[in-house]
N, C-alpha and C. Protein backbone atom coordinates (compact mmCIF):
# COMPACT_ATOMS: atom_id res chain seq x y z
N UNK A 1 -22.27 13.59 18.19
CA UNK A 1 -21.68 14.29 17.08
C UNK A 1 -21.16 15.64 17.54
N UNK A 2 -19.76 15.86 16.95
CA UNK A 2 -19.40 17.03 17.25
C UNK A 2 -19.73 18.06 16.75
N UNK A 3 -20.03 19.87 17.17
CA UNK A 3 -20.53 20.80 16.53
C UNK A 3 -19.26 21.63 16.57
N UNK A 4 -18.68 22.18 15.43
CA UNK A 4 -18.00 22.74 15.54
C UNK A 4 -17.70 24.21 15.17
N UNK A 5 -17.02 25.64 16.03
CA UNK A 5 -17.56 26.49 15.48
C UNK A 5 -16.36 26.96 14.44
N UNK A 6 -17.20 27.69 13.10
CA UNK A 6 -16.68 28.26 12.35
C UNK A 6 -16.21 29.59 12.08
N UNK A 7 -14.75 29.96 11.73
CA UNK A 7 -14.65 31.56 11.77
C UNK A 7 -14.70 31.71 10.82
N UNK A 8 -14.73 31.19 9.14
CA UNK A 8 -14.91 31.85 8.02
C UNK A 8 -16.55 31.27 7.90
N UNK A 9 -17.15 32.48 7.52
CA UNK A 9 -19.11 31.61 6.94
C UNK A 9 -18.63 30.84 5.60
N UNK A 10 -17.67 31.83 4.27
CA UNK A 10 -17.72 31.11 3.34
C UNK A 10 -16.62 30.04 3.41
N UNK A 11 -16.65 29.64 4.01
CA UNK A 11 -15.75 28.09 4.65
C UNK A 11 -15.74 27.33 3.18
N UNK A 12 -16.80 27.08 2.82
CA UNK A 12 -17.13 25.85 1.50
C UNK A 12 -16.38 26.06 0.73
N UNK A 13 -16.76 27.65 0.14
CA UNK A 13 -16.26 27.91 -1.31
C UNK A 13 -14.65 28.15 -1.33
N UNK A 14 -14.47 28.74 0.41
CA UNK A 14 -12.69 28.55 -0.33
C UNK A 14 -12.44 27.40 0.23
N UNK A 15 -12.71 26.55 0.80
CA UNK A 15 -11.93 24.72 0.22
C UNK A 15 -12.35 24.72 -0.99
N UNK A 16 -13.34 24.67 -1.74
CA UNK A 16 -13.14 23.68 -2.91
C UNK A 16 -12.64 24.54 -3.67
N UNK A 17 -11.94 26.13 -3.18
CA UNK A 17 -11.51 27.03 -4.36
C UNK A 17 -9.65 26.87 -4.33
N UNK A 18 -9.37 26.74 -3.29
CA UNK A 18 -8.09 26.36 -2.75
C UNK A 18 -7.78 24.93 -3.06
N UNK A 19 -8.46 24.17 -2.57
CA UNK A 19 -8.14 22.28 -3.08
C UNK A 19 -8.00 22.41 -4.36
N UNK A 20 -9.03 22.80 -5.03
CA UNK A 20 -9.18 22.23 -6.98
C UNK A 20 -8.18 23.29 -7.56
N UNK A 21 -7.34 23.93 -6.53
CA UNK A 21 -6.68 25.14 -7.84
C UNK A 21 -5.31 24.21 -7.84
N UNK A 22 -5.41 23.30 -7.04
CA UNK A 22 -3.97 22.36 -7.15
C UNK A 22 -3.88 21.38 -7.73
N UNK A 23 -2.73 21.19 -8.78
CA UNK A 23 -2.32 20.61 -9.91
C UNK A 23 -2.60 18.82 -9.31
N UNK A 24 -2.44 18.65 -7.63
CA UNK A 24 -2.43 17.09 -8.25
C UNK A 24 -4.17 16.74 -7.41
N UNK A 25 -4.77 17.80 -7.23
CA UNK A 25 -6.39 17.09 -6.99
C UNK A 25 -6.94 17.46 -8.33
N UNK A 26 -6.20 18.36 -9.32
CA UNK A 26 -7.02 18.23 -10.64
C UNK A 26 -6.76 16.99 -11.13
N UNK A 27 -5.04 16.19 -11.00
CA UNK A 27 -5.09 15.24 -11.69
C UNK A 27 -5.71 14.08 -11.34
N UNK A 28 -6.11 14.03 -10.35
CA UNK A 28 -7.17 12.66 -9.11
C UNK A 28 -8.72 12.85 -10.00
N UNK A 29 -9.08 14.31 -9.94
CA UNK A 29 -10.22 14.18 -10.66
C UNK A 29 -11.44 14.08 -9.74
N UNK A 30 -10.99 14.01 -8.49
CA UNK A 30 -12.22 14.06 -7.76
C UNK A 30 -13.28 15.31 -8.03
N UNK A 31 -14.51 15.17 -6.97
CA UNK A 31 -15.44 16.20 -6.70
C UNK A 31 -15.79 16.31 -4.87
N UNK A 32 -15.71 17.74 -4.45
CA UNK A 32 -16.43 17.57 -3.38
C UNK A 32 -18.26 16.91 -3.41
N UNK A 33 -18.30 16.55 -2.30
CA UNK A 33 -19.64 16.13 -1.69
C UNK A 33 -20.11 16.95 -1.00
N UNK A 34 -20.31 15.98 0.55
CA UNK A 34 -20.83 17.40 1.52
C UNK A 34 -19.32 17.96 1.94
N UNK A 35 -19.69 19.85 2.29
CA UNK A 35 -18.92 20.13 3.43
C UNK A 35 -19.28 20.68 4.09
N UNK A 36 -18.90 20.32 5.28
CA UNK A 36 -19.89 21.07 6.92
C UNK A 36 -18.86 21.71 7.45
N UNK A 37 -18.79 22.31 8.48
CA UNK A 37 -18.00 22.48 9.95
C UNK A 37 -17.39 21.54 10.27
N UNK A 38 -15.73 20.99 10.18
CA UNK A 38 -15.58 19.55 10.74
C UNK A 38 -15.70 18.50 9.73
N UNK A 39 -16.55 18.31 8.95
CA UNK A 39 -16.58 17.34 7.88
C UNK A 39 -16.71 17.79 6.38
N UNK A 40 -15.83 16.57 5.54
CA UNK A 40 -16.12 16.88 4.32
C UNK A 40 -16.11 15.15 3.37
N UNK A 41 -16.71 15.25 2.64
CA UNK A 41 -16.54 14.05 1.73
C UNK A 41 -15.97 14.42 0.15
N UNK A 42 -15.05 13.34 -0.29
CA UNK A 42 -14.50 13.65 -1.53
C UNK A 42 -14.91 12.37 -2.78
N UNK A 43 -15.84 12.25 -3.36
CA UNK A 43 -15.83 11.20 -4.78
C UNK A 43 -14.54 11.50 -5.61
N UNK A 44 -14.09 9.73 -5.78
CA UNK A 44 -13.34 9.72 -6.28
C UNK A 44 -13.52 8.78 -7.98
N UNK A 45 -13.86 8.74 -8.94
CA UNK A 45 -14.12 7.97 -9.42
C UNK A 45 -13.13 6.86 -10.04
N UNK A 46 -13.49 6.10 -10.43
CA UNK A 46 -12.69 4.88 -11.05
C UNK A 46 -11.77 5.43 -12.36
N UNK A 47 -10.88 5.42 -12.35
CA UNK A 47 -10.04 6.13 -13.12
C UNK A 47 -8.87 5.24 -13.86
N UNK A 48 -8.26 4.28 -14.95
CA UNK A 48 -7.60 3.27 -15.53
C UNK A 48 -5.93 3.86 -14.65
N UNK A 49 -6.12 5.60 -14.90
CA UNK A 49 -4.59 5.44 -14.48
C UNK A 49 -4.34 5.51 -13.13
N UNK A 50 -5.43 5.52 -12.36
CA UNK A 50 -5.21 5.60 -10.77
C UNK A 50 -5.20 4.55 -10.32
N UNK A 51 -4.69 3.31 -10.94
CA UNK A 51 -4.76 1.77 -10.43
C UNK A 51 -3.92 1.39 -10.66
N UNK A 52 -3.98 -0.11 -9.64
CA UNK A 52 -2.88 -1.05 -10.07
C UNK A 52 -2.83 -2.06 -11.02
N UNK A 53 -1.96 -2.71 -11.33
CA UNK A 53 -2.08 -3.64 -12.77
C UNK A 53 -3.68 -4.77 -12.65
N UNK A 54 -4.42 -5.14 -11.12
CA UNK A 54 -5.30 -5.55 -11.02
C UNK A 54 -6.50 -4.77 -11.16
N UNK A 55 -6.38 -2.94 -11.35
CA UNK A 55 -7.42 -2.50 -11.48
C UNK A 55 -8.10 -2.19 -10.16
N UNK A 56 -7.01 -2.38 -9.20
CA UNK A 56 -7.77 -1.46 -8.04
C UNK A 56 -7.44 -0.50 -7.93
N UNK A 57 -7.69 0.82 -6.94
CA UNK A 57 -7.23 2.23 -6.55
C UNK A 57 -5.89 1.45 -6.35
N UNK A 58 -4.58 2.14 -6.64
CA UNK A 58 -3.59 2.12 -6.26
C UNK A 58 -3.30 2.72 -4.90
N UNK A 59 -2.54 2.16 -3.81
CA UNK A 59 -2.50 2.78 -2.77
C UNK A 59 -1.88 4.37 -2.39
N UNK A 60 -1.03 4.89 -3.21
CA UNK A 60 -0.93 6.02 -2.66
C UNK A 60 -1.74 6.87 -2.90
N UNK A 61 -2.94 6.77 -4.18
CA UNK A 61 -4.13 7.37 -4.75
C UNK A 61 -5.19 7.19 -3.60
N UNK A 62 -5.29 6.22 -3.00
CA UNK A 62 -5.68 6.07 -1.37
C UNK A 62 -5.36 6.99 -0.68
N UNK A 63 -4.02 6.94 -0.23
CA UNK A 63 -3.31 8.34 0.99
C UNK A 63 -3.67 9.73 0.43
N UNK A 64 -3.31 9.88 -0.83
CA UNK A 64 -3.69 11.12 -1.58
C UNK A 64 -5.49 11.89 -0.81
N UNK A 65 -6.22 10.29 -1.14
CA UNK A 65 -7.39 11.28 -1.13
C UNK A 65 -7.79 11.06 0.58
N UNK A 66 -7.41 9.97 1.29
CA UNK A 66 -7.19 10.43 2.83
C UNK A 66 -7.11 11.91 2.62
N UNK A 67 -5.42 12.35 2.55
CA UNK A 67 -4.89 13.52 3.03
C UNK A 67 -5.80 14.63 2.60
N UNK A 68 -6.37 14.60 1.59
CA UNK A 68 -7.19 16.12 0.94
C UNK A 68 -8.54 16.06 1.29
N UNK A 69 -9.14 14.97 2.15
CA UNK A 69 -10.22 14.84 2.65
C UNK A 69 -9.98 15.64 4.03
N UNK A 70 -8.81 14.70 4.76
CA UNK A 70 -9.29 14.95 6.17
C UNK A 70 -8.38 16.65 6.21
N UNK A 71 -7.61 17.08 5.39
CA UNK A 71 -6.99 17.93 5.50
C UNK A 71 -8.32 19.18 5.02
N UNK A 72 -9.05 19.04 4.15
CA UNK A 72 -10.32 19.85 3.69
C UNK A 72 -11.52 20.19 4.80
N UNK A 73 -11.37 18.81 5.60
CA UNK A 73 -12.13 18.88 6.59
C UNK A 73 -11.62 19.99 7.87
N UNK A 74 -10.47 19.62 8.23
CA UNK A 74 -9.45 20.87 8.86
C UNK A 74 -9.80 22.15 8.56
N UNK A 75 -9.67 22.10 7.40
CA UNK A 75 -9.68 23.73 6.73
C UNK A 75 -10.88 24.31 6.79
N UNK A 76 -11.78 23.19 7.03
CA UNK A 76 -13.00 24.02 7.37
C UNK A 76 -13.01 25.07 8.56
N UNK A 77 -12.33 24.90 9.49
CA UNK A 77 -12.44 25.40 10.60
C UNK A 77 -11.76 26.74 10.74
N UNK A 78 -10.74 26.37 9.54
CA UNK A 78 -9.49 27.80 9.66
C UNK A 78 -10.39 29.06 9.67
N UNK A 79 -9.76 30.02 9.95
CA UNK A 79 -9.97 31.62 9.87
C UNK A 79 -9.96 32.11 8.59
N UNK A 80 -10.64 33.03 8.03
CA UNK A 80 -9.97 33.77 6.60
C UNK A 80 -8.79 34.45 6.51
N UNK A 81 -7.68 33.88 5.62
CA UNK A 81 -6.36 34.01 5.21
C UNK A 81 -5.58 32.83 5.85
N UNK A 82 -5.93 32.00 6.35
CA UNK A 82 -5.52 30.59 6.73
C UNK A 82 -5.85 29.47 5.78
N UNK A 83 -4.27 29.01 5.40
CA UNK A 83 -4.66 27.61 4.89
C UNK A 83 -3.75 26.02 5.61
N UNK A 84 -4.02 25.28 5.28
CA UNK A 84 -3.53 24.16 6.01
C UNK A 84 -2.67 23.53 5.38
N UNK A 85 -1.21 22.99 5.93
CA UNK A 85 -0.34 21.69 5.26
C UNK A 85 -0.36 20.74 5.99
N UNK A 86 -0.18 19.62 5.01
CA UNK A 86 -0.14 18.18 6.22
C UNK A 86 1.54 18.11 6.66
N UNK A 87 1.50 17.76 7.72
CA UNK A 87 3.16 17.25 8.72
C UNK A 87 3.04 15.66 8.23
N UNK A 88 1.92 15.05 8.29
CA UNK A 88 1.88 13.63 8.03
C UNK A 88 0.87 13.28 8.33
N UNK A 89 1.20 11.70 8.03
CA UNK A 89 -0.30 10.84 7.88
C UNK A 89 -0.30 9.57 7.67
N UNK A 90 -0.91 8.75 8.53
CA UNK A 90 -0.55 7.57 8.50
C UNK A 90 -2.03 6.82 7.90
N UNK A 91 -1.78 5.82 6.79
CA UNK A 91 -3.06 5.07 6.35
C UNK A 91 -3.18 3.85 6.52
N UNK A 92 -3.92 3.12 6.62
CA UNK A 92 -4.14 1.59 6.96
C UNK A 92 -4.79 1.30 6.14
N UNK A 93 -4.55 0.40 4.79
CA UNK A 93 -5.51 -0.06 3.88
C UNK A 93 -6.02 -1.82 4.34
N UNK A 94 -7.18 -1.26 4.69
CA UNK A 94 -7.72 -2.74 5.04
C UNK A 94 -8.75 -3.53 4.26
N UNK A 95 -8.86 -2.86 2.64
CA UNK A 95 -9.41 -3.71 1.77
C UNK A 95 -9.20 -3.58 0.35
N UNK A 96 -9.48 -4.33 -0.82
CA UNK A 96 -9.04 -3.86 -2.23
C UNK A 96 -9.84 -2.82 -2.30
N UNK A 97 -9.88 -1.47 -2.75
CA UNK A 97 -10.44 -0.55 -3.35
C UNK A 97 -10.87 -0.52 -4.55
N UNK A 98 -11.78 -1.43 -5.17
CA UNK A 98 -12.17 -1.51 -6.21
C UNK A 98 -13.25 -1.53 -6.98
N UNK A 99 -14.10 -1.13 -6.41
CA UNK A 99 -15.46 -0.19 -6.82
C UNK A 99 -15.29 1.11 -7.93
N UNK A 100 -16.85 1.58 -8.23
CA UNK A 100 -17.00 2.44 -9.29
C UNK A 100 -16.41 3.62 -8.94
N UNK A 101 -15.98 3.96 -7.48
CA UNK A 101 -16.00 5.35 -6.81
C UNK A 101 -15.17 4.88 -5.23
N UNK A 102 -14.41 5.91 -4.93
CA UNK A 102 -14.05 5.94 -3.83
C UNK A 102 -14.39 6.94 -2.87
N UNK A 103 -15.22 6.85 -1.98
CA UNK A 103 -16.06 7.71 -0.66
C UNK A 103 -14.89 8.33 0.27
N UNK A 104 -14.62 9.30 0.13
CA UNK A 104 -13.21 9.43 1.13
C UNK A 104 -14.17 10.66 2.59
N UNK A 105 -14.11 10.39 3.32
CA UNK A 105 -15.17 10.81 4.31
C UNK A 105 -14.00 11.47 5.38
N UNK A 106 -13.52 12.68 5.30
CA UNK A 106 -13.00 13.09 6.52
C UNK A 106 -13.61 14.30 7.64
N UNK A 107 -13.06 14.12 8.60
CA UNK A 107 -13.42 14.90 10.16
C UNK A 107 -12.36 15.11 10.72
N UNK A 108 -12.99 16.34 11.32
CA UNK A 108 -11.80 17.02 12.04
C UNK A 108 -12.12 15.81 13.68
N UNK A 109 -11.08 15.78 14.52
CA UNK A 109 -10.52 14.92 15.46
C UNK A 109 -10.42 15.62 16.55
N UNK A 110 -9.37 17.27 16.35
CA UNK A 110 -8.78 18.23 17.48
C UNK A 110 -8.13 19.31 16.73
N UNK A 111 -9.61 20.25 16.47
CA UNK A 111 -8.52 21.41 16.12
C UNK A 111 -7.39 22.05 17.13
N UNK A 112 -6.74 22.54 16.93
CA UNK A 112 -5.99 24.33 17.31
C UNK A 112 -5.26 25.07 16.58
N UNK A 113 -4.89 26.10 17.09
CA UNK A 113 -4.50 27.02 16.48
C UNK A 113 -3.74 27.25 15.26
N UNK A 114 -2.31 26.39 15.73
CA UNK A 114 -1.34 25.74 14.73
C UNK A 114 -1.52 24.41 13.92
N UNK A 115 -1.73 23.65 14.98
CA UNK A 115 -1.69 22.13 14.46
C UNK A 115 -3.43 21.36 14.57
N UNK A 116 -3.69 21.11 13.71
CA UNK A 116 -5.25 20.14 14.41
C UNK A 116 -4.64 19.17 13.39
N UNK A 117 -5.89 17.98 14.21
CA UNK A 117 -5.33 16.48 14.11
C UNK A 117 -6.63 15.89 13.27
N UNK A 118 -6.79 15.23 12.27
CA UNK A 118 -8.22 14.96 11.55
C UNK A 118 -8.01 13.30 10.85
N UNK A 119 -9.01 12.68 10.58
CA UNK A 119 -9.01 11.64 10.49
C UNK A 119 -9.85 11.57 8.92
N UNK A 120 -9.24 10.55 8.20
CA UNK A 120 -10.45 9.96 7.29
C UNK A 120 -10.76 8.50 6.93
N UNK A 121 -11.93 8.12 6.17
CA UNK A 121 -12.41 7.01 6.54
C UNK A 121 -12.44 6.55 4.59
N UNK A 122 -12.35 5.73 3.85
CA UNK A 122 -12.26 5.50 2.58
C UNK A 122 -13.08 4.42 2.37
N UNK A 123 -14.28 4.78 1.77
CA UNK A 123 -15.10 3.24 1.29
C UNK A 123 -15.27 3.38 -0.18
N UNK A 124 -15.07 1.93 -0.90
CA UNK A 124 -14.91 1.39 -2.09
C UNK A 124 -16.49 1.37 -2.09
N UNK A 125 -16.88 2.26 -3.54
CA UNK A 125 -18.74 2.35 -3.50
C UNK A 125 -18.65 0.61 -4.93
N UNK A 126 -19.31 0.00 -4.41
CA UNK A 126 -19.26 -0.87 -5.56
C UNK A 126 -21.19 -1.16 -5.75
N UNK A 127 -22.19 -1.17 -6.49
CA UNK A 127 -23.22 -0.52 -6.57
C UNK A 127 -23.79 0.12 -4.79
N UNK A 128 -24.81 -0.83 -4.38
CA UNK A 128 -25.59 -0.19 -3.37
C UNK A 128 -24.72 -0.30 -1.76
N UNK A 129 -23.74 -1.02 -1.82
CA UNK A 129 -22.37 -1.65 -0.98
C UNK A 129 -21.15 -0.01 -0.93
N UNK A 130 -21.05 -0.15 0.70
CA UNK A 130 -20.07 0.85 0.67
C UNK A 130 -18.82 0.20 1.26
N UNK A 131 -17.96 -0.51 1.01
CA UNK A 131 -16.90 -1.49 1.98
C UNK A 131 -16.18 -0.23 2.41
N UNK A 132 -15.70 -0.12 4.19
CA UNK A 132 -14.53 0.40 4.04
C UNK A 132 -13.29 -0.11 3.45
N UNK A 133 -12.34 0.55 3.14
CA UNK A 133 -10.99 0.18 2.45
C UNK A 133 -9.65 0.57 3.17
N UNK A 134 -10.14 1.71 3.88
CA UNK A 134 -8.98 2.32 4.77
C UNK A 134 -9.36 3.33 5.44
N UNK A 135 -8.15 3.62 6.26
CA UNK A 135 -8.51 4.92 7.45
C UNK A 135 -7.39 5.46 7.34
N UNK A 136 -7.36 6.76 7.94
CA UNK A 136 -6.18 7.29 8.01
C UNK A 136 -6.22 8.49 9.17
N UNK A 137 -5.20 8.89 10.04
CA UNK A 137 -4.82 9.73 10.84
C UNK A 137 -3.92 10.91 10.03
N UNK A 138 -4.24 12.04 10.32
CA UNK A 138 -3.75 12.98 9.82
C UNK A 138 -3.46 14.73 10.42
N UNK A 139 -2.31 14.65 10.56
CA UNK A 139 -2.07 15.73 11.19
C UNK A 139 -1.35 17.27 9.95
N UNK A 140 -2.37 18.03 10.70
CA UNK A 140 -1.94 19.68 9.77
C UNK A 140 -1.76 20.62 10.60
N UNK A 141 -0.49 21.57 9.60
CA UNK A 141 -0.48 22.42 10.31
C UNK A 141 -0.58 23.72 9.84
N UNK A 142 -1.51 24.69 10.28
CA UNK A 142 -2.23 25.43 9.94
C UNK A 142 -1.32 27.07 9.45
N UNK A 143 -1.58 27.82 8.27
CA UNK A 143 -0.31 28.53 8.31
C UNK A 143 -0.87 30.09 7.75
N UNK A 144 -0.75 31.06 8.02
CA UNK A 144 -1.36 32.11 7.77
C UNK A 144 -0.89 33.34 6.57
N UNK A 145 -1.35 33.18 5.96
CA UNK A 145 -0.85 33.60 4.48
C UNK A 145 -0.58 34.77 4.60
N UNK A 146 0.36 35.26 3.65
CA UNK A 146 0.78 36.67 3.65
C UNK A 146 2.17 37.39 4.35
């Protein structure tokens, strides 16, 4: 496991103060989980309008919470007055997403300075069962406010 070091201590509070002040993770509705150095997890719950006509997560509601996972996870690492944009991101959905909750589990991969590279992992919670559903690669680039 990787240890990674941190230059802001209050790392936590500005991700989830920076993520939730934006109009489309209010409309997802998620909650953070854990966030560490390097990692963060995002609950997503089962939501009628975040699906498809079968009632699964719709897929870009997938990429969505990839990107604000593994991109949250990134941001852990930033400096104070640094925040992160994604360049892109590629997802692989390799199962229906259709559980009570979606586990969106991201890690940082390779920070630096400008650009770090972070990954996330998406499991469909359906009761005591965590299926993965997808992965995703994700690259940000880091930008200094002001």
């Amino acid at each position: 496991m990787q240890t990674w070091q941190i230059s802001n201590p209050d790392y936590a509070a500005a991700i989830e103060a920076v993520v939730l002040s934006m109009p489309a993770a209010r409309h997802l509705g998620f909650e953070f989980g854990k966030i560490a150095p390097g990692e963060v997890e995002i609950l997503q719950p089962h939501r009628t309008e975040l699906t498809e006509h079968n009632g699964y997560f719709q897929g870009g509601v997938l990429g969505s919470l990839a990107d604000f996972a593994a991109g949250s996870a990134a941001g852990t690492l930033l400096q104070p007055g640094w925040v992160n944009m994604t360049i892109d991101y590629t997802i692989k959905i390799l199962a229906p997403a259709k559980g009570e909750q979606v586990l969106a589990r991201g890690r940082v991969v390779k920070p630096g300075a400008l650009i770090t590279i972070a990954a996330a992992d998406l499991y469909s919670l359906e009761g005591e069962a965590q299926i993965l559903c997808a992965t995703a690669l994700v690259t940000m680039r880091n930008v200094k406010l002001g």
